[in-house]
N, C-alpha and C. Protein backbone atom coordinates (compact mmCIF):
# COMPACT_ATOMS: atom_id res chain seq x y z
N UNK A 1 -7.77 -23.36 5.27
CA UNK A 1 -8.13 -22.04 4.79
C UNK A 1 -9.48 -22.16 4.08
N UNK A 2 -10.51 -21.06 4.35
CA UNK A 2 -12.01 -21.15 3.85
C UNK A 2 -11.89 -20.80 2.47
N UNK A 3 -12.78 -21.01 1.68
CA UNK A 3 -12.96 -20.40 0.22
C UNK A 3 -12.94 -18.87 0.25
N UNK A 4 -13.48 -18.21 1.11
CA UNK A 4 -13.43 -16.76 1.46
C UNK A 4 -12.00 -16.35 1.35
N UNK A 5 -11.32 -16.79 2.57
CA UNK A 5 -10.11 -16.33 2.50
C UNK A 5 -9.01 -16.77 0.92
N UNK A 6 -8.87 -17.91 0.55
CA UNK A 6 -8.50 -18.44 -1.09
C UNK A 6 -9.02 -17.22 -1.33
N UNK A 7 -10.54 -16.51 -1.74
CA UNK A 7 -10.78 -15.74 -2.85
C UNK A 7 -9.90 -14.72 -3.14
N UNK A 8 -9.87 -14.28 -1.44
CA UNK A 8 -9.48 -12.83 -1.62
C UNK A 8 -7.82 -12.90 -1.36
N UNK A 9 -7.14 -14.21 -1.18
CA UNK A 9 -5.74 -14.12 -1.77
C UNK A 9 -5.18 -14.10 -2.93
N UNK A 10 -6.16 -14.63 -3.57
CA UNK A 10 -5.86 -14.86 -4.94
C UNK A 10 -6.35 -13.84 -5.96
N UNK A 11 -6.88 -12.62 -5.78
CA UNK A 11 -7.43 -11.23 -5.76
C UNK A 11 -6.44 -10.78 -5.30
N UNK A 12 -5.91 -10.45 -4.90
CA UNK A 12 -4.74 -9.77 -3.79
C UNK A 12 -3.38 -10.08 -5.07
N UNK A 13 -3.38 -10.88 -4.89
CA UNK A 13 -1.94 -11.63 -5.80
C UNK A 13 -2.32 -11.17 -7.29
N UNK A 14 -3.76 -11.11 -7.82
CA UNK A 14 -3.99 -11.02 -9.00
C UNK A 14 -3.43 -9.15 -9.09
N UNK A 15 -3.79 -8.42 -8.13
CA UNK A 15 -3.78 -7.00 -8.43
C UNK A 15 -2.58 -6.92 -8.69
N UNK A 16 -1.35 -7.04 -7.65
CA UNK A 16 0.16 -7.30 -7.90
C UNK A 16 0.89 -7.50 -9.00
N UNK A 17 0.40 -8.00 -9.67
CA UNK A 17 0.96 -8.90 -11.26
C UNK A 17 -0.03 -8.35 -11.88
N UNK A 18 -0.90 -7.45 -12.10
CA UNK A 18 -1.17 -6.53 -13.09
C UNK A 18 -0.92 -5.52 -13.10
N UNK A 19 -1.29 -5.12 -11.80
CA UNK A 19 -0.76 -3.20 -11.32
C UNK A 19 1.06 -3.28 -11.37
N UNK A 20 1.74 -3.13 -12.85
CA UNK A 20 2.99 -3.09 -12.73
C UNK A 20 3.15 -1.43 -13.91
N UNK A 21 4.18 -0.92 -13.10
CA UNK A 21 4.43 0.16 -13.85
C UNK A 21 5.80 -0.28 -15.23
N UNK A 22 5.63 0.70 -16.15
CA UNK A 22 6.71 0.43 -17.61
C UNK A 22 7.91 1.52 -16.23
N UNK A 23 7.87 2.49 -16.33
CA UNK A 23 8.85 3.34 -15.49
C UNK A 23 7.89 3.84 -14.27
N UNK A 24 8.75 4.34 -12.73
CA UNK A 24 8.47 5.34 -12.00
C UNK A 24 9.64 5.98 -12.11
N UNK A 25 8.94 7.53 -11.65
CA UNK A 25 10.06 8.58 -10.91
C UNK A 25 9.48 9.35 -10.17
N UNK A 26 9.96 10.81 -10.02
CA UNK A 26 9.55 11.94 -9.28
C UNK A 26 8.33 12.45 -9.45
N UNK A 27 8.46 12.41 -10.81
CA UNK A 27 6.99 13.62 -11.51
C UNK A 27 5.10 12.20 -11.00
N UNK A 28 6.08 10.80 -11.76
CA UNK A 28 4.71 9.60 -11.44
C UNK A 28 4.49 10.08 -10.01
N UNK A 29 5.26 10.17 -9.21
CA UNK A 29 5.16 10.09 -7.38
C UNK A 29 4.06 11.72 -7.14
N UNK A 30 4.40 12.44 -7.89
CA UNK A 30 3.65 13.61 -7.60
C UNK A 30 2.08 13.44 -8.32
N UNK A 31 2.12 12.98 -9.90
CA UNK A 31 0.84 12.86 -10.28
C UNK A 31 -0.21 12.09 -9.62
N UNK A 32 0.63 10.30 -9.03
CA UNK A 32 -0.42 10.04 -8.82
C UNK A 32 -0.72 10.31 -7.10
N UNK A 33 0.37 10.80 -6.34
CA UNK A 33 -0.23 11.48 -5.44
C UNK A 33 -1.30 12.52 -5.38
N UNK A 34 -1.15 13.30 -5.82
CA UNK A 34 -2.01 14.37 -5.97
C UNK A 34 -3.76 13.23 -6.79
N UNK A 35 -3.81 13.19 -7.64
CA UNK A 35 -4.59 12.05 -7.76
C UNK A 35 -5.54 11.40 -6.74
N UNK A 36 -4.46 10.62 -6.22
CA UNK A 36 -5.25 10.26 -4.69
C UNK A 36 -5.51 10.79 -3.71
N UNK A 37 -4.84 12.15 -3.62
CA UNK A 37 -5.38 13.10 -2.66
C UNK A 37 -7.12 13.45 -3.45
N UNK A 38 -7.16 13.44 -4.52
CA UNK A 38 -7.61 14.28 -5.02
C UNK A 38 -9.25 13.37 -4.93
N UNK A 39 -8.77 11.86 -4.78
CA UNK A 39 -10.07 11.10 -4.82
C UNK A 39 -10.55 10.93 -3.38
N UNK A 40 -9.76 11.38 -2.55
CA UNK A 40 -10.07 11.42 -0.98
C UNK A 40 -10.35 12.26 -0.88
N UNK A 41 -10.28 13.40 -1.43
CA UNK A 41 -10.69 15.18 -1.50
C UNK A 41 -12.37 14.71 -1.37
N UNK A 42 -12.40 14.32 -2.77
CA UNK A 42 -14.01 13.94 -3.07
C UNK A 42 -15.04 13.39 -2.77
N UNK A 43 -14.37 12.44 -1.81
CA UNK A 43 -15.45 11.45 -1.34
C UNK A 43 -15.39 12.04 0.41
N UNK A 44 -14.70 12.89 0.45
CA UNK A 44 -14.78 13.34 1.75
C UNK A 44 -13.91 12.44 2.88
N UNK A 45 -12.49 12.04 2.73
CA UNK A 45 -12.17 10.58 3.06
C UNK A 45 -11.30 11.33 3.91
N UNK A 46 -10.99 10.78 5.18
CA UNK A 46 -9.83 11.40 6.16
C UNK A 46 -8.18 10.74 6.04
N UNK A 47 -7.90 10.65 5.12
CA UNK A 47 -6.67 10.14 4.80
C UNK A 47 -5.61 10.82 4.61
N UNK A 48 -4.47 9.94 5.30
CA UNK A 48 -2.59 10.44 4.87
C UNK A 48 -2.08 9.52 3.76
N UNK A 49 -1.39 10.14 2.37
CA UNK A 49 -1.48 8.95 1.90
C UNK A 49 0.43 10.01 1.63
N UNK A 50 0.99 8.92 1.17
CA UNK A 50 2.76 8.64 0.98
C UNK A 50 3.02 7.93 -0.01
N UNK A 51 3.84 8.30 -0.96
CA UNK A 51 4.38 7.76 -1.97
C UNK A 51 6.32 7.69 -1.75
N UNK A 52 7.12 6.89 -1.66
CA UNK A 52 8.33 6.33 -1.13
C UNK A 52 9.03 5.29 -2.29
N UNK A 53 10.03 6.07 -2.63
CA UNK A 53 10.87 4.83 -3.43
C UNK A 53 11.85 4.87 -3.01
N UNK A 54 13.03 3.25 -2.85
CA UNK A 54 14.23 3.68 -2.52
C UNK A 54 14.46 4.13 -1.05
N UNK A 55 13.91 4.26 0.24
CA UNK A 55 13.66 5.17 0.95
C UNK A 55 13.56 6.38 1.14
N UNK A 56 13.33 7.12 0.18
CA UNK A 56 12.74 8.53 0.04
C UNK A 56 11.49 8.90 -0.44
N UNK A 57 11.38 9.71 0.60
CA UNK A 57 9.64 10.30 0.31
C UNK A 57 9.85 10.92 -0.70
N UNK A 58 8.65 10.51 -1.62
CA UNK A 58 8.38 11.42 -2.84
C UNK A 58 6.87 12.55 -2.50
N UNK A 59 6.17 12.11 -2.04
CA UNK A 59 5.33 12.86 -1.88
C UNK A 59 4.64 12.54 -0.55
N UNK A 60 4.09 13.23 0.40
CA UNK A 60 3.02 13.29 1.20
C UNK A 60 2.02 14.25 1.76
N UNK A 61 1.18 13.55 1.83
CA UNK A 61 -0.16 15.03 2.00
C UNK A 61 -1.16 14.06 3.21
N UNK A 62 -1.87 15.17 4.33
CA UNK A 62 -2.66 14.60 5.18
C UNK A 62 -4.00 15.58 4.93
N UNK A 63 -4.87 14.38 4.57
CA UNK A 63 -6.55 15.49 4.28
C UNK A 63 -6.77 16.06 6.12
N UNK A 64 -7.49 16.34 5.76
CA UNK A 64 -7.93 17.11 7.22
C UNK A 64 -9.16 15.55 7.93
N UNK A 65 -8.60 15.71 8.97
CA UNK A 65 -9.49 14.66 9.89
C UNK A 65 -8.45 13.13 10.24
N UNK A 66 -7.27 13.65 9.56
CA UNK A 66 -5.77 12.20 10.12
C UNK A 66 -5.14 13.44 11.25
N UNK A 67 -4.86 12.19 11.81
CA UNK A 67 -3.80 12.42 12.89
C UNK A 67 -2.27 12.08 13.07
N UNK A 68 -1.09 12.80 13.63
CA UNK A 68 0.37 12.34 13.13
C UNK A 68 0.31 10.44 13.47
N UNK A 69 -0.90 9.86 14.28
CA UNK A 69 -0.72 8.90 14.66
C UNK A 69 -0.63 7.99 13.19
N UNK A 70 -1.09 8.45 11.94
CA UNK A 70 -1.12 7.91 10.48
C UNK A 70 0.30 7.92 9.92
N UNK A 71 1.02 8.87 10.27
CA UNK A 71 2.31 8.84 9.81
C UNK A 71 2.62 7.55 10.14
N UNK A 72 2.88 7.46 11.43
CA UNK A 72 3.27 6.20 12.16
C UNK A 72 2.76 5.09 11.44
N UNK A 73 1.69 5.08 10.91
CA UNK A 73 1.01 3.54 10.87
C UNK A 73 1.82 3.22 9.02
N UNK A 74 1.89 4.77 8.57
CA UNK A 74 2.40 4.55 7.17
C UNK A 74 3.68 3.80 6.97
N UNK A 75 4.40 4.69 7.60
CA UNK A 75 5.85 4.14 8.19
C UNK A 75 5.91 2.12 8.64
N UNK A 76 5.44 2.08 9.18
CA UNK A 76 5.00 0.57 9.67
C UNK A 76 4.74 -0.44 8.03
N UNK A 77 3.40 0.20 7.47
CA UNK A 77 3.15 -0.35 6.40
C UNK A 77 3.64 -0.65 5.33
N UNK A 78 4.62 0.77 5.08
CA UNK A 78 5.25 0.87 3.97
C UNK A 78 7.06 0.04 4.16
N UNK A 79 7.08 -0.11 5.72
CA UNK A 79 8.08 -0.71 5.75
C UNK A 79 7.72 -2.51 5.75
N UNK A 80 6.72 -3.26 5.12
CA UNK A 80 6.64 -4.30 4.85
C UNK A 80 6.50 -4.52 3.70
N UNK A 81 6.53 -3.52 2.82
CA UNK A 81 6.27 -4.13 1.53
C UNK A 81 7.98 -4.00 0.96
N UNK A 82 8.64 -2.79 1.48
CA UNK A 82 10.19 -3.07 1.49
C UNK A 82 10.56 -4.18 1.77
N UNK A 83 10.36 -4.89 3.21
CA UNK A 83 10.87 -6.38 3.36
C UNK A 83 10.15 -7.58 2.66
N UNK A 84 8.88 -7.28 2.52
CA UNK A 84 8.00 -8.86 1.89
C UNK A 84 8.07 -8.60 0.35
N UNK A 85 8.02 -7.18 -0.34
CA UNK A 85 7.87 -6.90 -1.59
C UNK A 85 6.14 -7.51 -1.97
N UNK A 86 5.49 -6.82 -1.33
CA UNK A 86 4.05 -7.37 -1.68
C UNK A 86 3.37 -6.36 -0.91
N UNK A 87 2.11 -6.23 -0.91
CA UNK A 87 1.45 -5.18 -0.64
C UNK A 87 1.13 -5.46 1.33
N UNK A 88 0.93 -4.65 2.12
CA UNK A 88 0.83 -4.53 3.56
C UNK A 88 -0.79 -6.19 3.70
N UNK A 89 -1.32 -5.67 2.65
CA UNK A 89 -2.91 -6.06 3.11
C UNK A 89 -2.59 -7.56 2.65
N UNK A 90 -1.82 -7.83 0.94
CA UNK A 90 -1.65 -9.25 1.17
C UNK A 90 -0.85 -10.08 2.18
N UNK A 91 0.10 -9.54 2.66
CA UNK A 91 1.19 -9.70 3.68
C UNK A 91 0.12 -10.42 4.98
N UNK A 92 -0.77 -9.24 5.24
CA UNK A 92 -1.41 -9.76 6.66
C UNK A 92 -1.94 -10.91 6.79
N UNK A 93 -3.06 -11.09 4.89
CA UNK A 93 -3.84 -11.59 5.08
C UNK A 93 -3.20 -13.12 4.98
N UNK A 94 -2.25 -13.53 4.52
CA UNK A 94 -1.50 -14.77 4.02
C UNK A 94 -1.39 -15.19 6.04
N UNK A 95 -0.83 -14.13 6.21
CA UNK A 95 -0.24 -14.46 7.66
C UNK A 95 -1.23 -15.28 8.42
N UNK A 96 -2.32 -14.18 8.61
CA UNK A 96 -3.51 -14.67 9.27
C UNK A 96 -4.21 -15.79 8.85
N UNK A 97 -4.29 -16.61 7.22
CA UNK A 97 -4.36 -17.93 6.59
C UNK A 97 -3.89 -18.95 7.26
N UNK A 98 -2.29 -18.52 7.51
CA UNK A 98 -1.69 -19.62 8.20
C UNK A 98 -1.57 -19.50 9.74
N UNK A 99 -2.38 -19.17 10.32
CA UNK A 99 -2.29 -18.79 11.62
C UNK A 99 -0.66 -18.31 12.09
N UNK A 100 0.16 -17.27 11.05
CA UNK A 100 1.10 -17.02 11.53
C UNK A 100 1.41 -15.29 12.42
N UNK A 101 2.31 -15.00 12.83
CA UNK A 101 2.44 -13.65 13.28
C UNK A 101 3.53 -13.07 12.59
N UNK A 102 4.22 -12.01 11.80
CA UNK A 102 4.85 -11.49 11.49
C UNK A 102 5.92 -12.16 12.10
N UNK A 103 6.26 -11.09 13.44
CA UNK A 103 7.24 -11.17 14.30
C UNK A 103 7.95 -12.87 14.39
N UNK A 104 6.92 -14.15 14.49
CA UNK A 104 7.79 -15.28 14.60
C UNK A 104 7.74 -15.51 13.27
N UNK A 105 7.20 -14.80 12.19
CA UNK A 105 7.18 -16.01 10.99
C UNK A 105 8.56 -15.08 10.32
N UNK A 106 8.74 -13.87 10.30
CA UNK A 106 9.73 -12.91 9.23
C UNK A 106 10.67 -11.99 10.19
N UNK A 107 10.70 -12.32 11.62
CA UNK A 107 11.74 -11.58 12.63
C UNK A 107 11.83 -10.42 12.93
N UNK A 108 10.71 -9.85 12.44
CA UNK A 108 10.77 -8.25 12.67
C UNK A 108 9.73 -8.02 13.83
N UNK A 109 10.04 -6.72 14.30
CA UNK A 109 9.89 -5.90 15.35
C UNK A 109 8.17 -5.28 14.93
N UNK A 110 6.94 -6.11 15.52
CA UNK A 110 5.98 -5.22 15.36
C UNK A 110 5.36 -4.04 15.48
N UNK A 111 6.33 -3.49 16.43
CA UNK A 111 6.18 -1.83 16.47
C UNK A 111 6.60 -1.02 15.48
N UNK A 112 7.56 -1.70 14.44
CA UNK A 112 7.94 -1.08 13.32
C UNK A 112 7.43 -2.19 12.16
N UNK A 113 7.09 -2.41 12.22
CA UNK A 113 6.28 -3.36 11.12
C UNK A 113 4.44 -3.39 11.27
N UNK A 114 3.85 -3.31 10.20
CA UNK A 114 2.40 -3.79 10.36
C UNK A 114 1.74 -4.20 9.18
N UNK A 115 1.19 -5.30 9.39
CA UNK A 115 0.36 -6.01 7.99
C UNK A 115 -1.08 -5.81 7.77
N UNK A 116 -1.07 -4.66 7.96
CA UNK A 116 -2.63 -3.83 7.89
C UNK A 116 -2.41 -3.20 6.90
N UNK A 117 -3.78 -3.40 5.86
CA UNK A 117 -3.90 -3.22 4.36
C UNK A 117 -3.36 -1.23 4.08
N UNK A 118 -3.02 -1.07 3.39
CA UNK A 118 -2.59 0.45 2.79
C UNK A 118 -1.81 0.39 2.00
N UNK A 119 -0.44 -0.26 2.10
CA UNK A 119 0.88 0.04 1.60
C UNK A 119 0.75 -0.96 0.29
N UNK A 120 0.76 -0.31 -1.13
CA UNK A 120 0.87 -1.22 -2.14
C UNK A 120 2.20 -1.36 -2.75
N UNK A 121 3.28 -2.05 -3.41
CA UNK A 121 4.06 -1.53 -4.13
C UNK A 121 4.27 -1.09 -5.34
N UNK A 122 4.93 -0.14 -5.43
CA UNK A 122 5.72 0.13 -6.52
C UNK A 122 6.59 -0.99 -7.69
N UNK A 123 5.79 -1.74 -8.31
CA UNK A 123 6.92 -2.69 -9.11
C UNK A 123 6.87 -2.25 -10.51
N UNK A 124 8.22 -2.05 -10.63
CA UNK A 124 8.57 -1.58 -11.88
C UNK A 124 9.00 -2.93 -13.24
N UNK A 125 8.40 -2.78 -14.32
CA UNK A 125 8.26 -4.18 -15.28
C UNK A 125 10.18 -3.97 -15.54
N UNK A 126 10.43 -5.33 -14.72
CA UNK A 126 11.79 -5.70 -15.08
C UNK A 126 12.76 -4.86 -14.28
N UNK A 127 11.96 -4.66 -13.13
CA UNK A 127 13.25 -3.87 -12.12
C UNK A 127 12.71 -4.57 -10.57
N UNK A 128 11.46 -4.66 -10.77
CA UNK A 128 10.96 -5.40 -9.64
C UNK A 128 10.17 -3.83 -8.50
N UNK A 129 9.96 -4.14 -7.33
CA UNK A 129 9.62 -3.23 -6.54
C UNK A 129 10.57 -2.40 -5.83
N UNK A 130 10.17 -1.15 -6.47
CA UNK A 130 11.27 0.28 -6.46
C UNK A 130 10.77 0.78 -4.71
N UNK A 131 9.09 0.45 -4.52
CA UNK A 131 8.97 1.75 -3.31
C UNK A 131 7.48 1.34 -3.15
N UNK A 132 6.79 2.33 -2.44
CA UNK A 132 5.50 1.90 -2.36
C UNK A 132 4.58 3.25 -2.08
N UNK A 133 2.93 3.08 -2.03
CA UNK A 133 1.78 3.82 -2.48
C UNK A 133 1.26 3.65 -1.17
N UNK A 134 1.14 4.37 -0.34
CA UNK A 134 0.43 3.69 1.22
C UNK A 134 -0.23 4.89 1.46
N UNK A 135 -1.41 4.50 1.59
CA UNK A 135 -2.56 5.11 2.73
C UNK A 135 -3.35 4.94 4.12
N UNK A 136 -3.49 5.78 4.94
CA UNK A 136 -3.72 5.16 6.07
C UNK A 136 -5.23 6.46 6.57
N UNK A 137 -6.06 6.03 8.03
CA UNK A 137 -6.93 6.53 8.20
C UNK A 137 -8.03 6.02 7.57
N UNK A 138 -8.29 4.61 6.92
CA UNK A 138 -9.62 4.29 6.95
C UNK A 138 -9.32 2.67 7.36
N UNK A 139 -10.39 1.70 7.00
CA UNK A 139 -10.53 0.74 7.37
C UNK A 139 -9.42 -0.08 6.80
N UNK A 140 -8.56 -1.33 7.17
CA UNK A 140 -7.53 -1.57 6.44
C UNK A 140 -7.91 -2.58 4.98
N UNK A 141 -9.11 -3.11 5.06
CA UNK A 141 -9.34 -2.95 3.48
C UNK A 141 -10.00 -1.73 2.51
N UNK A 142 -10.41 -1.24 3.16
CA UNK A 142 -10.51 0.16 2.86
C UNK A 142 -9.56 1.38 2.27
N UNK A 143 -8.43 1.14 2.76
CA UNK A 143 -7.14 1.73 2.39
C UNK A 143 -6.66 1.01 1.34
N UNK A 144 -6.68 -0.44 1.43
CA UNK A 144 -6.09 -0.86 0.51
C UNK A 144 -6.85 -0.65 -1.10
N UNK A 145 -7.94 -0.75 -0.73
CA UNK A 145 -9.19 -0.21 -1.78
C UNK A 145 -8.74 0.80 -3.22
N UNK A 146 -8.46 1.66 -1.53
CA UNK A 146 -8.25 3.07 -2.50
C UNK A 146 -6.82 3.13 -3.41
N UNK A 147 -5.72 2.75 -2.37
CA UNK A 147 -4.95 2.66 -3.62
C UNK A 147 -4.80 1.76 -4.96
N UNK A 148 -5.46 1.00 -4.79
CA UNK A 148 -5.64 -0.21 -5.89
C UNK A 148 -6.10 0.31 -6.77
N UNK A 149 -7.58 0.98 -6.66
CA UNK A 149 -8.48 1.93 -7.68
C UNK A 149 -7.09 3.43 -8.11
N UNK A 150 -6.47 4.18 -7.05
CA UNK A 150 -5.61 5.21 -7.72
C UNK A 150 -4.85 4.01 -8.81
N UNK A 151 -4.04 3.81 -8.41
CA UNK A 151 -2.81 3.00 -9.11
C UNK A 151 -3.75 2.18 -10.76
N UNK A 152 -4.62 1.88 -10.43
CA UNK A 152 -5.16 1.13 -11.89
C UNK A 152 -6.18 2.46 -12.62
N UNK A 153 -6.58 3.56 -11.92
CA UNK A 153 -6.89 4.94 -12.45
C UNK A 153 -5.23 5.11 -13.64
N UNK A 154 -4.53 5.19 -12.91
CA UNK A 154 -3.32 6.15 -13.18
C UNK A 154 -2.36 5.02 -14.28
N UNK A 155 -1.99 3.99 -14.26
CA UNK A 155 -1.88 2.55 -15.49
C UNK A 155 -2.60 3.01 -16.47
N UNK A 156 -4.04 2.91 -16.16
CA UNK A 156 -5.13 3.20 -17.75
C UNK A 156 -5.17 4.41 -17.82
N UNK A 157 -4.50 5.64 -17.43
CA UNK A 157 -4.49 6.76 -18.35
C UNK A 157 -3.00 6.92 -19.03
N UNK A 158 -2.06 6.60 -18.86
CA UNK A 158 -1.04 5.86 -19.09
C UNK A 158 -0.92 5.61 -20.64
């Protein structure tokens, strides 16, 4: 593994173990949705973004310029951080470190699974990961970007 790739795992792992919430619920799932709609509003960003705990949608909104094909990719994303409990983008990138593939390394079905950056989790301090923060429609570090910046927006006003 290059120093490049080390950096940005260990960045990846660092966000995880800081970005931890004291509580989530309904009302967090709506604020900081809206939030991140609200920073994709601004920058003019074509994004679907989903907030999910537990398997239930708490919130979702699609800016104008996604396609239902984003649902799909959310669904995918957000269903790896349920099984790995770690964010979609660190998931991939570990994989791709070890020259591994999802499918032979963790048994799942890549049409319903994907380790393309968006899906962050939800970990609650002393409950562990409740659900997850996933965005889709831009580049997959790009997605992951954005929710990293919502989620540590929404901690420090907190």
């Amino acid at each position: 593994m290059d120093d490049e790739m080390s950096a940005l795992l260990a960045e990846l792992a660092e966000q995880e173990a800081r970005l931890v919430f004291a509580t989530f619920d309904n009302d967090d799932a709506w604020r900081l949705g809206c939030a991140l709609v609200e920073m994709a509003r601004e920058r003019g960003l074509p994004v679907t973004v989903d907030i999910r705990c537990n398997g239930h949608m708490l919130f979702h909104a699609a800016r104008p310029g996604t396609a239902p094909e984003h649902d799909l990719w959310i669904e995918r994303k957000a269903r790896v951080v349920e099984h790995l409990r770690c964010s979609s983008y660190l998931a991939g990138r570990r994989l791709a470190a070890n020259g591994e593939a999802l499918d032979q390394t963790h048994g799942v079905d890549p049409a319903r699974y994907a380790t393309h950056g968006g899906a962050f989790p939800i970990r609650v301090r002393g409950v562990g990961v409740i659900g997850a923060v996933t965005v889709s429609g831009l580049p997959q570090a790009d997605d992951h970007r954005l929710v990293v910046e919502a989620i540590e927006a929404y901690l420090k006003a907190q």
